[in-house]
Protein backbone atom coordinates (compact mmCIF):
# COMPACT_ATOMS: atom_id res chain seq x y z
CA UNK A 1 20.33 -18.87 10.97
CA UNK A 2 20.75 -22.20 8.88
CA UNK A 3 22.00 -21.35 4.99
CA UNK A 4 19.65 -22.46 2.36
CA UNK A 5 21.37 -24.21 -0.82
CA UNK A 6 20.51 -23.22 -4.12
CA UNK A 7 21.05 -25.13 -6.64
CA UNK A 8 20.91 -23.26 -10.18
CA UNK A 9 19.55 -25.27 -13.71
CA UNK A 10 23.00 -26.34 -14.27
CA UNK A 11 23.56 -27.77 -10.86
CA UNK A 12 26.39 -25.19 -9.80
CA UNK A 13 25.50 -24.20 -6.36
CA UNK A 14 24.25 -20.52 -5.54
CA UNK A 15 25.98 -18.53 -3.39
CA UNK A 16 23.37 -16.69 -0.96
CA UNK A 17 24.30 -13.35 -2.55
CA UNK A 18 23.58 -14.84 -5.88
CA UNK A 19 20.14 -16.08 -4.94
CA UNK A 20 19.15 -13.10 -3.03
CA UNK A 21 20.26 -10.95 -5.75
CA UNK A 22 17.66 -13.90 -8.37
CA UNK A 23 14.79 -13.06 -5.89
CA UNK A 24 14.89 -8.64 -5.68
CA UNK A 25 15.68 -9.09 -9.74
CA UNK A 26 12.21 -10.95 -10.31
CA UNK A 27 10.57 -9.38 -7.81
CA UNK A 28 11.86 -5.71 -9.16
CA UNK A 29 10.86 -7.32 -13.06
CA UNK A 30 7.15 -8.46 -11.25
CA UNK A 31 6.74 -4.60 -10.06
CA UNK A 32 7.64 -3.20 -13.44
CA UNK A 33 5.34 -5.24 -15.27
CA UNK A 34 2.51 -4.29 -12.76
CA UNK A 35 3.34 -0.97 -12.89
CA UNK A 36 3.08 -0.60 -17.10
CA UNK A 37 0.35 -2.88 -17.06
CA UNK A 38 -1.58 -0.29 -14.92
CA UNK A 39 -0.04 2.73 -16.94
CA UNK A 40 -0.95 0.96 -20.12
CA UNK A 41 -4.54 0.17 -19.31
CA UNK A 42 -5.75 2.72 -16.83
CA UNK A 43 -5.28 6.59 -17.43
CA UNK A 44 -4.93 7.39 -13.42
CA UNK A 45 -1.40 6.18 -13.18
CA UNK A 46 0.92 7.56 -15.63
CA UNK A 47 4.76 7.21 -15.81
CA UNK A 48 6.68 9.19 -18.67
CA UNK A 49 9.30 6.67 -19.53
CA UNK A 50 10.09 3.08 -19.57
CA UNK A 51 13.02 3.73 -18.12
CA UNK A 52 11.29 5.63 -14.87
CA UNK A 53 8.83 2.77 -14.65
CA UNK A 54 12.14 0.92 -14.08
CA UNK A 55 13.36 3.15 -11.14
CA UNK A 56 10.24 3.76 -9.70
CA UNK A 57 9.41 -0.51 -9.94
CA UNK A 58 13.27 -0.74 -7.91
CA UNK A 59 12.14 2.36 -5.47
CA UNK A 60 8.83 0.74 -4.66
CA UNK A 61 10.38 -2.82 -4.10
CA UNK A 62 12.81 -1.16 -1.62
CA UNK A 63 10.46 0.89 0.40
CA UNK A 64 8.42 -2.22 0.68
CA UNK A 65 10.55 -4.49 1.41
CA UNK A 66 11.61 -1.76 4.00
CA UNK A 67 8.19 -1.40 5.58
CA UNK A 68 7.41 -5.09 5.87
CA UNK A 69 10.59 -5.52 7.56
CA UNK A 70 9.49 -3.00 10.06
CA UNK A 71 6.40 -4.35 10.50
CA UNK A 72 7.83 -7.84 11.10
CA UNK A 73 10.25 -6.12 13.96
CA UNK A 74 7.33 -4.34 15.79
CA UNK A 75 5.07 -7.66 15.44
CA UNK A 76 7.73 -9.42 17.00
CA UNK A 77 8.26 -7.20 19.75
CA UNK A 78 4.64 -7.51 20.96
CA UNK A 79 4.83 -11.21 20.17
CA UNK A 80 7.35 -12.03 23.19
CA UNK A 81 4.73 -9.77 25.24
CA UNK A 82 1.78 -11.97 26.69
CA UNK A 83 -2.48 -10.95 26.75
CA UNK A 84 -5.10 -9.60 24.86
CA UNK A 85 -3.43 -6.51 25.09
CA UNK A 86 -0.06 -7.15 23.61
CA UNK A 87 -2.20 -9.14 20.78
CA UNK A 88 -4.07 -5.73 19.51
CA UNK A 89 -1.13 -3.33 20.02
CA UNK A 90 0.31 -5.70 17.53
CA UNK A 91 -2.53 -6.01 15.07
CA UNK A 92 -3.00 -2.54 15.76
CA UNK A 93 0.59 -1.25 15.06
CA UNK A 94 1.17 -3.46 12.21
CA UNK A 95 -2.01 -2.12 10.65
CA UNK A 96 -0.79 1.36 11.00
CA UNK A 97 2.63 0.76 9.67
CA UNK A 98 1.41 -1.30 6.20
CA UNK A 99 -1.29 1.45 5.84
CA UNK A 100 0.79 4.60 7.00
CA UNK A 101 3.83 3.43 5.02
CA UNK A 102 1.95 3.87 1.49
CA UNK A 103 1.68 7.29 2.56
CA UNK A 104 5.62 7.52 3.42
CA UNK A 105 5.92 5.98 0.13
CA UNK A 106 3.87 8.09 -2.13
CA UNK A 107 5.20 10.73 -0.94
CA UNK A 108 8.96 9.61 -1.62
CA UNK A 109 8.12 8.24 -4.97
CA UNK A 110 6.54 12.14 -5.68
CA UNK A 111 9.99 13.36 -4.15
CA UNK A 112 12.20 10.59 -6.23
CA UNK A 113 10.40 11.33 -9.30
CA UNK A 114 7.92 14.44 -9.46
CA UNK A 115 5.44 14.51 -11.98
CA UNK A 116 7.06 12.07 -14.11
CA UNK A 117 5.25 9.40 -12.03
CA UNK A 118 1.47 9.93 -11.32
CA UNK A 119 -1.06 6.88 -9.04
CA UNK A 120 -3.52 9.78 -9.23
CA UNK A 121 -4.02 9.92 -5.17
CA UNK A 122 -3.33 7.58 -1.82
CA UNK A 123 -6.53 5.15 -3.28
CA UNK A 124 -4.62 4.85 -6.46
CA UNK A 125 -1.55 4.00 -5.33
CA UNK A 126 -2.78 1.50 -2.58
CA UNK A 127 -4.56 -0.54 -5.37
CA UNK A 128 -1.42 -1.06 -7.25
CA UNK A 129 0.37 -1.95 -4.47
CA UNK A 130 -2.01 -4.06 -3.10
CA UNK A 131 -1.28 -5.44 -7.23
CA UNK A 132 2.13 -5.64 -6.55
CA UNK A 133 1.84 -7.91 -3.64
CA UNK A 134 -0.51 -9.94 -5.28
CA UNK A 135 1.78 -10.63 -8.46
CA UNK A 136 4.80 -11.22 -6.31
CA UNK A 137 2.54 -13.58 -3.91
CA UNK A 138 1.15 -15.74 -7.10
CA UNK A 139 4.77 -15.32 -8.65
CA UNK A 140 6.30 -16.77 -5.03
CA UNK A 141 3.54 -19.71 -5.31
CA UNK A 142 4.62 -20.61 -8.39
CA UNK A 143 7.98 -21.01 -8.01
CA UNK A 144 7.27 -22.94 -4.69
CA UNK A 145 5.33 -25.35 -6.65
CA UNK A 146 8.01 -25.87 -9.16
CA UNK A 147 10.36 -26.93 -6.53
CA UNK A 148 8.23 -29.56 -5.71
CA UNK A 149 9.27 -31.51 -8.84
CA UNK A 150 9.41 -35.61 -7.65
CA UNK A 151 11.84 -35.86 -10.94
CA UNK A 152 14.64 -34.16 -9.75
């Protein structure tokens, strides 16, 4: 594994704790705005605090993060495997873990949190995640794009 520099506005170089801990902040920030947007404009999902919006945005980023890096494990186990075969028990199993984990997840954030956070259902739920991605994917793409500055 090669380190990637960071180098912060001030040109003091980022340690790789520092920028991984810059990239979960954001993303956990990108989920919590997704999360009150959706509370704020429609009445399925309902959380009773800012403050729970909070813990459930750092919960969901964590169990995500969590099931993508599970998927990415199995995937690569069928990758090193060669045919058709190996090709759909990879699509396959990576389909069931992204769409079996929201299920995992639900039910942890019901566990976590009780009735004090409410999707209103698996359907729900999936359509804010799907949100969450989203966000963080057009967040990601931004930032990418600003490091393509030809002035620096």
């Amino acid at each position: 594994m090669t380190a990637t520099v960071v180098i912060a506005a001030d040109d003091r170089v980022l340690s790789n704790r520092q920028a991984l801990f810059i990239r979960y902040f954001f993303a956990v920030l990108v989920d919590l705005t997704v999360l009150n947007l959706f509370v704020e404009y429609w009445h399925v999902v309902e959380i009773d605090s800012f403050t729970i919006s909070l813990l459930a945005a750092a919960l969901l980023q964590l169990l995500l993060k969590l099931t993508l890096a599970l998927e990415h494990r199995i995937a690569d186990y069928f990758k090193k495997q060669a045919g058709k075969g190996a090709t759909a028990k990879r699509i396959l199993t990576s389909w069931l873990v992204l769409f079996g984990s929201k299920f995992l997840i639900l039910e942890a954030v019901d566990l976590v949190f009780g009735d004090k956070v409410e999707f209103g259902g698996v359907i729900p739920f999936i359509i804010v995640v799907i949100a969450i991605i989203v966000a963080e994917a057009i967040i990601t793409k931004i930032y990418g794009l600003l490091g393509n500055d030809p002035a620096r």
